[in-house]
Protein backbone atom coordinates (compact mmCIF):
# COMPACT_ATOMS: atom_id res chain seq x y z
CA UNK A 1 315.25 110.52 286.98
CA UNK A 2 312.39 107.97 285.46
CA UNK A 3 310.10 107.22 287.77
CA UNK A 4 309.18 103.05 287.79
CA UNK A 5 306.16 101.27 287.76
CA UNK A 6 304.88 97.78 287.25
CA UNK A 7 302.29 95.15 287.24
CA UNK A 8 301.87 92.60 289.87
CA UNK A 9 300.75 89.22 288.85
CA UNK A 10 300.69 85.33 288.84
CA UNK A 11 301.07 84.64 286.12
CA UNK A 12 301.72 87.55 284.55
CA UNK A 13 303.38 86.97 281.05
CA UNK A 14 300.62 87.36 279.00
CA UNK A 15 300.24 91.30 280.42
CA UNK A 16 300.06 93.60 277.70
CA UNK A 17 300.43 96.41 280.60
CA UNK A 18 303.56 97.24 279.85
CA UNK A 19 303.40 98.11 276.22
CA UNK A 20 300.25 100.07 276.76
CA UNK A 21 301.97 102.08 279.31
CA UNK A 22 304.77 102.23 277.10
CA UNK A 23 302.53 103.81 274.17
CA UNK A 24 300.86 106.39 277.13
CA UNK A 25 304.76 107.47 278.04
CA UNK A 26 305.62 108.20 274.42
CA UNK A 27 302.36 110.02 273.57
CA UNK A 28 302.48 112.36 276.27
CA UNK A 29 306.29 112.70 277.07
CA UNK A 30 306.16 111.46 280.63
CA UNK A 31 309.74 109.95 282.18
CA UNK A 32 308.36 106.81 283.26
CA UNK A 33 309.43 102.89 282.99
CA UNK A 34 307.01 100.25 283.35
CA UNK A 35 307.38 96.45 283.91
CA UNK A 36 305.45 93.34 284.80
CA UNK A 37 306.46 91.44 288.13
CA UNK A 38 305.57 88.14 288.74
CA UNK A 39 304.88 88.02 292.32
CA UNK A 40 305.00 84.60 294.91
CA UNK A 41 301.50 83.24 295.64
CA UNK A 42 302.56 83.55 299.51
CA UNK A 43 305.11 86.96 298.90
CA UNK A 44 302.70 89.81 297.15
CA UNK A 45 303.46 92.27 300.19
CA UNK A 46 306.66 91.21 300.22
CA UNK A 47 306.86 92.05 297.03
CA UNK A 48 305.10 95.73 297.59
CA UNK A 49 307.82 96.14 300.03
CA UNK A 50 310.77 95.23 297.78
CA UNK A 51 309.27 98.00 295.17
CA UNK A 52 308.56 100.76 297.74
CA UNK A 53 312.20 100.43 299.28
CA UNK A 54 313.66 100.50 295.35
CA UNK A 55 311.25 103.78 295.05
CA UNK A 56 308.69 102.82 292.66
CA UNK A 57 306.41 105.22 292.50
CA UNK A 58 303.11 102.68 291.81
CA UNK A 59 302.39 99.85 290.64
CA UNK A 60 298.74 97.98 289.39
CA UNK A 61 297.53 95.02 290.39
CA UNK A 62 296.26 91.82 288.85
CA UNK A 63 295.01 88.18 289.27
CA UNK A 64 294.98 86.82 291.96
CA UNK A 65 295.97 89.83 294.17
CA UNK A 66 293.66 92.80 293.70
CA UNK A 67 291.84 91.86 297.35
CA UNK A 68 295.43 91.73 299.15
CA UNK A 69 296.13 94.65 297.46
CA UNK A 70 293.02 96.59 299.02
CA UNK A 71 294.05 94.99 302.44
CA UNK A 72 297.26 96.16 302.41
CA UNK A 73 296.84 99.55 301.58
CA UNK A 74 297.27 102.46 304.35
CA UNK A 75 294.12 104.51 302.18
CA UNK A 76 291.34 103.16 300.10
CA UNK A 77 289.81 105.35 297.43
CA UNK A 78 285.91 105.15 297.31
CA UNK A 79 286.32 102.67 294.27
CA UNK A 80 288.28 100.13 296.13
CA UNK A 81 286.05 100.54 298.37
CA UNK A 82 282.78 99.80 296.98
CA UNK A 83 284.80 97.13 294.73
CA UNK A 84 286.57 95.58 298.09
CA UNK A 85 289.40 95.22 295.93
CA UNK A 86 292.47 97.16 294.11
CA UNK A 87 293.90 97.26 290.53
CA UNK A 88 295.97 100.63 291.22
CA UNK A 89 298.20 101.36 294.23
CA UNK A 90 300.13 104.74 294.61
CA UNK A 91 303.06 105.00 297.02
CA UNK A 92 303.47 108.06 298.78
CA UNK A 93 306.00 108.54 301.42
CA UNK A 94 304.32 106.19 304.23
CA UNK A 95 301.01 106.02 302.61
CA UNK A 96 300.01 102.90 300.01
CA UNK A 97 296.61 104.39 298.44
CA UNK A 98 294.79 101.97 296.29
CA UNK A 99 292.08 102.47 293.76
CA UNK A 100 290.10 100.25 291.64
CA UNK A 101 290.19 101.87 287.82
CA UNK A 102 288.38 98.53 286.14
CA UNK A 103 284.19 100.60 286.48
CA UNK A 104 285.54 103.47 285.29
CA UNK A 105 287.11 101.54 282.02
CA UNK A 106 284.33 99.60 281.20
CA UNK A 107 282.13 102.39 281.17
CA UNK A 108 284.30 104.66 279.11
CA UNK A 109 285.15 101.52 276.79
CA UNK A 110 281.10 101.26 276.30
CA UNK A 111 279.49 104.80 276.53
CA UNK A 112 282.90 106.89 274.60
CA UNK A 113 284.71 104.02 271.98
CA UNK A 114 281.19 101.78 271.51
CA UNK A 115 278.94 104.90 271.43
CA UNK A 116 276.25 103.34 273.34
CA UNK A 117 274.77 105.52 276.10
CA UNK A 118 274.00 103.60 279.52
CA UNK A 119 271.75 105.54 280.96
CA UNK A 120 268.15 104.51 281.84
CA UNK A 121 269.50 101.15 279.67
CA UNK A 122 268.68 97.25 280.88
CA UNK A 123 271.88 96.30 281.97
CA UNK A 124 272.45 92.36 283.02
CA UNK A 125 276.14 91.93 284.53
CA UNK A 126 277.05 88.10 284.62
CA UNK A 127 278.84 86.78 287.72
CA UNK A 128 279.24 88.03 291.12
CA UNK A 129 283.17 87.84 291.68
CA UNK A 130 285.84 90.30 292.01
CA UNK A 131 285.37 91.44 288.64
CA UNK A 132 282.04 91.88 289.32
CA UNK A 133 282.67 93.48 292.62
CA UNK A 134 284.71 96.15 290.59
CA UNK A 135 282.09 97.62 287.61
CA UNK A 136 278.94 97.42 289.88
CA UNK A 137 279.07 101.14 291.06
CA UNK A 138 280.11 102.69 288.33
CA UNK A 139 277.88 101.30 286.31
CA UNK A 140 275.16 102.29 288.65
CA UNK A 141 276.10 105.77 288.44
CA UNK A 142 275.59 105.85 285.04
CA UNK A 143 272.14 105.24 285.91
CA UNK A 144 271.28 102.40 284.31
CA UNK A 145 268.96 99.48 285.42
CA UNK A 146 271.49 96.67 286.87
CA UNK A 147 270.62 93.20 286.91
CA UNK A 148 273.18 90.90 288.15
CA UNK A 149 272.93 87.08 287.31
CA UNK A 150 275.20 84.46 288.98
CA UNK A 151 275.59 80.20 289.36
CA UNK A 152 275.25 80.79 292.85
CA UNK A 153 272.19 82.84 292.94
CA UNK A 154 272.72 83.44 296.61
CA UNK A 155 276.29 85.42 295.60
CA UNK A 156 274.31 87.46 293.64
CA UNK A 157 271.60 88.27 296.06
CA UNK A 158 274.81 89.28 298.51
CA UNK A 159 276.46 91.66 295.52
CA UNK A 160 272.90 93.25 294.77
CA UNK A 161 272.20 93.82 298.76
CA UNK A 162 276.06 95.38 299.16
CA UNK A 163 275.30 97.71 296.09
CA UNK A 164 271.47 98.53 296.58
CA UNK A 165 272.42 101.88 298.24
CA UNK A 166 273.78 103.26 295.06
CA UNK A 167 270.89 102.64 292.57
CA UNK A 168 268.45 100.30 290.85
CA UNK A 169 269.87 96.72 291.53
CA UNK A 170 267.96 93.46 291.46
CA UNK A 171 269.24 89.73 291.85
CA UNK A 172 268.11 86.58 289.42
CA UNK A 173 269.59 83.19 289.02
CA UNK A 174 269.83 82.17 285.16
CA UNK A 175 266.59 80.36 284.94
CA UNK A 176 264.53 83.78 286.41
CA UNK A 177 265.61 85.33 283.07
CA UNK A 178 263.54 83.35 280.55
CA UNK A 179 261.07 86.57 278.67
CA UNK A 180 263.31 89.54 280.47
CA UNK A 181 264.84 92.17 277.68
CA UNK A 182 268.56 93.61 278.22
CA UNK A 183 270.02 96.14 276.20
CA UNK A 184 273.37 95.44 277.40
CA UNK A 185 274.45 91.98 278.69
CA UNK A 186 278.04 92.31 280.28
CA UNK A 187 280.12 88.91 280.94
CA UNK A 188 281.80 89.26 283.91
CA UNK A 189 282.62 85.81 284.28
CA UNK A 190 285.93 83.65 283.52
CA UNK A 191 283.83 81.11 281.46
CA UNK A 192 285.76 82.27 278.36
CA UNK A 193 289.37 80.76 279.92
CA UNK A 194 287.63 77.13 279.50
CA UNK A 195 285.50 77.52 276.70
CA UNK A 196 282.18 77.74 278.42
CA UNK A 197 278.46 79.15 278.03
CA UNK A 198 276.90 79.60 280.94
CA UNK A 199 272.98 78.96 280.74
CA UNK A 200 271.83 82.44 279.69
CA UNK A 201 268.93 82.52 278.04
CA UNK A 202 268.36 84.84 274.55
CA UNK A 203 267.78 87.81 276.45
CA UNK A 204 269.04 90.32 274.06
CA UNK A 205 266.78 93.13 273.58
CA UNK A 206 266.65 94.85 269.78
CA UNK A 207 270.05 96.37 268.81
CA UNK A 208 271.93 94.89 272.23
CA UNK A 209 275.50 94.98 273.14
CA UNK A 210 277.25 91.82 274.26
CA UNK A 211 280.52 92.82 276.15
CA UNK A 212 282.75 90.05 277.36
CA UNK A 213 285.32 91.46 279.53
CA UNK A 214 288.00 88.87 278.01
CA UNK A 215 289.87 89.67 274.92
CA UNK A 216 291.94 88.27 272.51
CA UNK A 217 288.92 85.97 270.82
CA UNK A 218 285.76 85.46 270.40
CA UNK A 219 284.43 83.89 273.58
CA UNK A 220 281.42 81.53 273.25
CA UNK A 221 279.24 83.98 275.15
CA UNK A 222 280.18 86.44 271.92
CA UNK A 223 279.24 83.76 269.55
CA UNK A 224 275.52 83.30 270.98
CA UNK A 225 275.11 87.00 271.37
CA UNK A 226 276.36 87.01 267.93
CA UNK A 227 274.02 84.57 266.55
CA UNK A 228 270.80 86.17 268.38
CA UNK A 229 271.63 89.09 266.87
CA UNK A 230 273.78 90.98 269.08
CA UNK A 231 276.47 93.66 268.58
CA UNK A 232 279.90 92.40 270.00
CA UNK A 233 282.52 93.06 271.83
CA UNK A 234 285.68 92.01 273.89
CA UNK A 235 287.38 93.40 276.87
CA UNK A 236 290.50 94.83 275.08
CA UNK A 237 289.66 98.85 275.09
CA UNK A 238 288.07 98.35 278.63
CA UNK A 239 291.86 96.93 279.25
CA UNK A 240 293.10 100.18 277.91
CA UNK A 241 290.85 102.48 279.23
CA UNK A 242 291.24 101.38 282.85
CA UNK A 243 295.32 101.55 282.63
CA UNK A 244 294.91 105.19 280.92
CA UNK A 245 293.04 105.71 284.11
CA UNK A 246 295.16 104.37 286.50
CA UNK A 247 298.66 106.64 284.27
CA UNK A 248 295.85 109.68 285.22
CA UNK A 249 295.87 108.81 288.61
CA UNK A 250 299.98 108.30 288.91
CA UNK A 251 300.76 111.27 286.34
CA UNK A 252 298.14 113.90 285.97
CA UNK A 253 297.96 113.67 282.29
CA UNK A 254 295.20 111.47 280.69
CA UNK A 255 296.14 109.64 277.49
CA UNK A 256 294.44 109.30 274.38
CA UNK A 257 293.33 105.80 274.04
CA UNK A 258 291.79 105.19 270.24
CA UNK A 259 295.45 104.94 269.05
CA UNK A 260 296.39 102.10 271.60
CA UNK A 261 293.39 100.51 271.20
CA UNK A 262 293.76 100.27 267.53
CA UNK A 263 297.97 99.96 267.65
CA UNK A 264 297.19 96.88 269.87
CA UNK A 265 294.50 95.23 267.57
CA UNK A 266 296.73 95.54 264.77
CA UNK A 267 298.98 93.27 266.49
C-alpha cells in the first residue's frame, strides 16, 4: 500500500515539494505519494487531524504554520526545539513528532553543493524571524562565528541571547556593521518577495558567499553582493536538501540531491 504525504500551506501553489519528493520516490524505489494541501488560516490542526485519521504517514510544513506545527506536536526533536518551530511532522500511532530540517539544508546546500567550508568562517545571518529561528544552531555547530543583523536590533539581541549557549553569537543592528568583514552573508529575510535591500553595508570579505534563502531570481540582496564582488547564490538546493532530509527522516533512505537540484534548474 503507498504510504501518503503532503505539504501544508497558505498559499501553497507555488510548492515545488511535491515534484522533488516525486524525483526522491523514483530514485530510490520507495512506495510513497506526495501532495500539497492548502490548509484554512483558522483550520491547520484541523487539517493534521483530517490527514492522521486518512493515515498519512507525515506531512511538512510551510508558511505560515511551522510555529503551530511545533505547538501541536505530542514530541519535539532538538531542532524544533532550538528553532521553536516545525517544517517536518511524523505521525506515529498517538504520537505527532516534529522536526525542523531547514539548518541542516542550508548547511549541506553551502558546505557539500557550494564547497565552501563553515568552520571558523565570519558568518552574518540577516533577520531574526522564523527562518532565522531555524538555521541558527546548526550553523553554530558548524563552528563558525555567527553574527546576526536585524531592523529591530532588539529581535536580534533576543535570537543571539536564546542561542548564546551553543556557540560564538553576537547581535548588531545594520549601522554597527560599517568596517566588519564576513565571509558568508546569509539573507534570511523576506525582502526579496517585495523587491527590497535592506541597509547592509559592503561587508563582504575577499572571495565571500552571498546566500539568499529565496529562489527562483536574483534577489536585490544577490545583485549588490554581486556587484561588490561576491559569489552568489539562491535558496533552491537548500530547498532540496532540507526535503531530502525530512524523506530521511520519514523513510530511512537518504536521496541523492545533485540530480534534483540540477533537474529542477533546468526547468
Amino acid at each position: 500500500m503507498t504510504d501518503r504525504y503532503a505539504v501544508i500551506g497558505n498559499p501553497i501553489n507555488h510548492s515545488k515539494s511535491p515534484l522533488i519528493h516525486q524525483m526522491f520516490a523514483a530514485q530510490t524505489g520507495e512506495d510513497m505519494s506526495y501532495e500539497k494541501i492548502a490548509a484554512p488560516l483558522d483550520g491547520f490542526a484541523a487539517t493534521i487531524q483530517r490527514l492522521r485519521n486518512e493515515g498519512y504517514k507525515g506531512c511538512n510544513v510551510t508558511v505560515p504554520f511551522k510555529f503551530e506545527a511545533f505547538e501541536l506536536a505530542s514530541e519535539k526533536q532538538p531542532r524544533a526545539v532550538t528553532a521553536r518551530a516545525a517544517n517536518t511532522l511524523v505521525f506515529a500511532a498517538e504520537q505527532i513528532i516534529a522536526d525542523n530540517t531547514d539548518g541542516a539544508g542550508l548547511v549541506r546546500d553551502i558546505e557539500q553543493n557550494l564547497n565552501v567550508s563553515l568552520r571558523g568562517k565570519r558568518v552574518l545571518l540577516m533577520g531574526a524571524g522564523g527562518a532565522a529561528y531555524g538555521v541558527a544552531l546548526p550553523l553554530l555547530m558548524t563552528g563558525c562565528a555567527l553574527s546576526v543583523v536585524n531592523r529591530t536590533v532588539v529581535k536580534a539581541q533576543q535570537l543571539a541571547a536564546n542561542f548564546a549557549p551553543h556557540g560564538n553569537i553576537k547581535a548588531y543592528a545594520y549601522e554597527d556593521l560599517t568596517g566588519l568583514p564576513f565571509d558568508v552573508i546569509i539573507n534570511a529575510t523576506s525582502s526579496g518577495l517585495s523587491d527590497e535591500l535592506a541597509p547592509l553595508p559592503a561587508s563582504f570579505a575577499p572571495h565571500a558567499l552571498a546566500y539568499d534563502m529565496m529562489y527562483g531570481r536574483a534577489t536585490p540582496f544577490m545583485q549588490f553582493a554581486k556587484q561588490h564582488g561576491a559569489q552568489v547564490a539562491d535558496g533552491l538546493g537548500m530547498l532540496v536538501e532540507q526535503a531530502a532530509e525530512a524523506f530521511f527522516i520519514w523513510r530511512g533512505v537518504r536521496p541523492a540531491t545533485a540530480p534534483v537540484i540540477a533537474a529542477l534548474r533546468a526547468r
